[in-house]
Protein backbone atom coordinates (compact mmCIF):
# COMPACT_ATOMS: atom_id res chain seq x y z
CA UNK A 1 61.45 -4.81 -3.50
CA UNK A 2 60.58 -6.23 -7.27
CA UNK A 3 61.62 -4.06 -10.38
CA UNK A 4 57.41 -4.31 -10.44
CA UNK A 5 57.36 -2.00 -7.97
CA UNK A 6 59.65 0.85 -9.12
CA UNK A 7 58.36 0.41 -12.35
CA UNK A 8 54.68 1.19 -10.96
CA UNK A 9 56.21 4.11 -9.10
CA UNK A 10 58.33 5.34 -11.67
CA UNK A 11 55.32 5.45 -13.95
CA UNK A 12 53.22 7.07 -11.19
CA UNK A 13 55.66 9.54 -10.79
CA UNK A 14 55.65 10.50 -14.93
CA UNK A 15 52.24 11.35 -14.18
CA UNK A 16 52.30 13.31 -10.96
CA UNK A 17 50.36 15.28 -10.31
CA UNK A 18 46.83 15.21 -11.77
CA UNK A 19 45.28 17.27 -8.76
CA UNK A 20 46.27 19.30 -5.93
CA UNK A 21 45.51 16.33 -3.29
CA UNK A 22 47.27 13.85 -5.49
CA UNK A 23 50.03 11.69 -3.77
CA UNK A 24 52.53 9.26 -5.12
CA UNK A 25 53.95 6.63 -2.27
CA UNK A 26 56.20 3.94 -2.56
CA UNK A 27 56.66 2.02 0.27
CA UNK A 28 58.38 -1.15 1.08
CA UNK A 29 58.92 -2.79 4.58
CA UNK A 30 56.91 -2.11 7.99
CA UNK A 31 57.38 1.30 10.42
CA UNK A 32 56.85 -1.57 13.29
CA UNK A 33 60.10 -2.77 14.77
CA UNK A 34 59.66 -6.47 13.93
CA UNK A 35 60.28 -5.94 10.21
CA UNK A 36 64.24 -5.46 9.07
CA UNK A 37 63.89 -1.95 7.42
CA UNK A 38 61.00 0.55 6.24
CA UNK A 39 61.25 2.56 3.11
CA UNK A 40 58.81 4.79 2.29
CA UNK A 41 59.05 7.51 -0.69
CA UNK A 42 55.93 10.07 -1.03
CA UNK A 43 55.34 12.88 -3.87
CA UNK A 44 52.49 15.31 -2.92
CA UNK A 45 51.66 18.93 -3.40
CA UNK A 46 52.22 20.83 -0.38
CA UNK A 47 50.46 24.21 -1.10
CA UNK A 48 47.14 25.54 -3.16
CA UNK A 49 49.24 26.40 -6.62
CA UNK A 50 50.69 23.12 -6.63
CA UNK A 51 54.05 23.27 -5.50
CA UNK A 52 55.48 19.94 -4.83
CA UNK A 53 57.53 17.84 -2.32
CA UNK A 54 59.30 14.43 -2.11
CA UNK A 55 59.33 12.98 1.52
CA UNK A 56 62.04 10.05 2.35
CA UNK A 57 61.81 8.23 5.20
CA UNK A 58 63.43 4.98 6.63
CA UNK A 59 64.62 3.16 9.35
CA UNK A 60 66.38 -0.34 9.67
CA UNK A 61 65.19 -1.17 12.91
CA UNK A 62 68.47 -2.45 14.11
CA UNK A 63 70.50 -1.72 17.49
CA UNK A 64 73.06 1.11 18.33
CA UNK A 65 75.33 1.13 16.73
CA UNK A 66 74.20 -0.09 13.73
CA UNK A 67 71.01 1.77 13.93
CA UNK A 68 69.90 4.01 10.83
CA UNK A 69 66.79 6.46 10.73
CA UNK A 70 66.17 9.30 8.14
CA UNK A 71 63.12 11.37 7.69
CA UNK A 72 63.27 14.40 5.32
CA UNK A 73 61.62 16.12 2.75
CA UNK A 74 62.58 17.47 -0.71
CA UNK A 75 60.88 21.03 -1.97
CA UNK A 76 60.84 20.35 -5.76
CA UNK A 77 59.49 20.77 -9.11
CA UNK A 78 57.07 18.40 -10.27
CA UNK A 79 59.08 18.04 -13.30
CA UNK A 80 62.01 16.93 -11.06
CA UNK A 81 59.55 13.96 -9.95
CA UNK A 82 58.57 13.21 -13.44
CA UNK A 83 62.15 12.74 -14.69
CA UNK A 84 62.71 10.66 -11.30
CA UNK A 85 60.18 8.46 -12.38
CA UNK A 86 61.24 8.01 -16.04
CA UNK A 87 64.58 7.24 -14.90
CA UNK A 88 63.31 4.53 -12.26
CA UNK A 89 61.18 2.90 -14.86
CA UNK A 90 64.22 2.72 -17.04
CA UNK A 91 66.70 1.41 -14.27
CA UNK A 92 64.47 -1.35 -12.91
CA UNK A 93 64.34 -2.31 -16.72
CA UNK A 94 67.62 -2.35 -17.21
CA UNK A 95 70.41 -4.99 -15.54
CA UNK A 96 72.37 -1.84 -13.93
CA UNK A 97 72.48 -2.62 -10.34
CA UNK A 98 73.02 1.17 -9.12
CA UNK A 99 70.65 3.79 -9.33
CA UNK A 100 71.95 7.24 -9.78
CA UNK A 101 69.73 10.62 -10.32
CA UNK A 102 70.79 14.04 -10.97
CA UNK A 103 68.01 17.02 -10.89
CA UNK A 104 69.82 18.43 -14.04
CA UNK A 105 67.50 18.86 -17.00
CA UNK A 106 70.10 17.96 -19.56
């Protein structure tokens, strides 16, 4: 993963969403087994007046027990999403190795 990349998200997400069938995805890796690890972050609009959701998934494609999968989603404003992506533009700009969101408006 290249700051590039969440940059490009992050601006994406600032953005999102500009239709009802928009979609947002970041993904990094490969869902087949012969990559290391699969990352994959989607906003879309699950309903017809535009409420929105953030799915996670990943998997690092190791052995038990050192074997990790997740696969959720997030019901959320899209105004949650923007902020997500203002503050991922402004942490792959930044030398601050951790990344740290809060939904909090403040």
């Amino acid at each position: 993963m290249t700051n590039d990349e969440f940059i490009s998200f992050g601006r994406e997400l600032q953005s999102f969403p500009k239709a009802l069938d928009h979609e947002v995805v970041f993904e990094n890796g490969s869902a087949e087994p012969k990559y290391y690890c699969y990352l994959k972050l989607r906003a879309f609009i699950y309903d017809g007046v535009g409420h929105s959701a953030l799915e996670v998934r990943f998997e690092n494609h190791l052995d038990a027990p050192y074997s990790a999968t997740a696969h959720f989603h997030v019901l959320c404003e899209a105004a949650a999403l923007n902020r997500l992506g203002h503050s991922l533009e402004s942490w792959a700009r930044s030398t601050e190795p951790l990344f740290e969101f809060s939904t909090d408006a403040a």
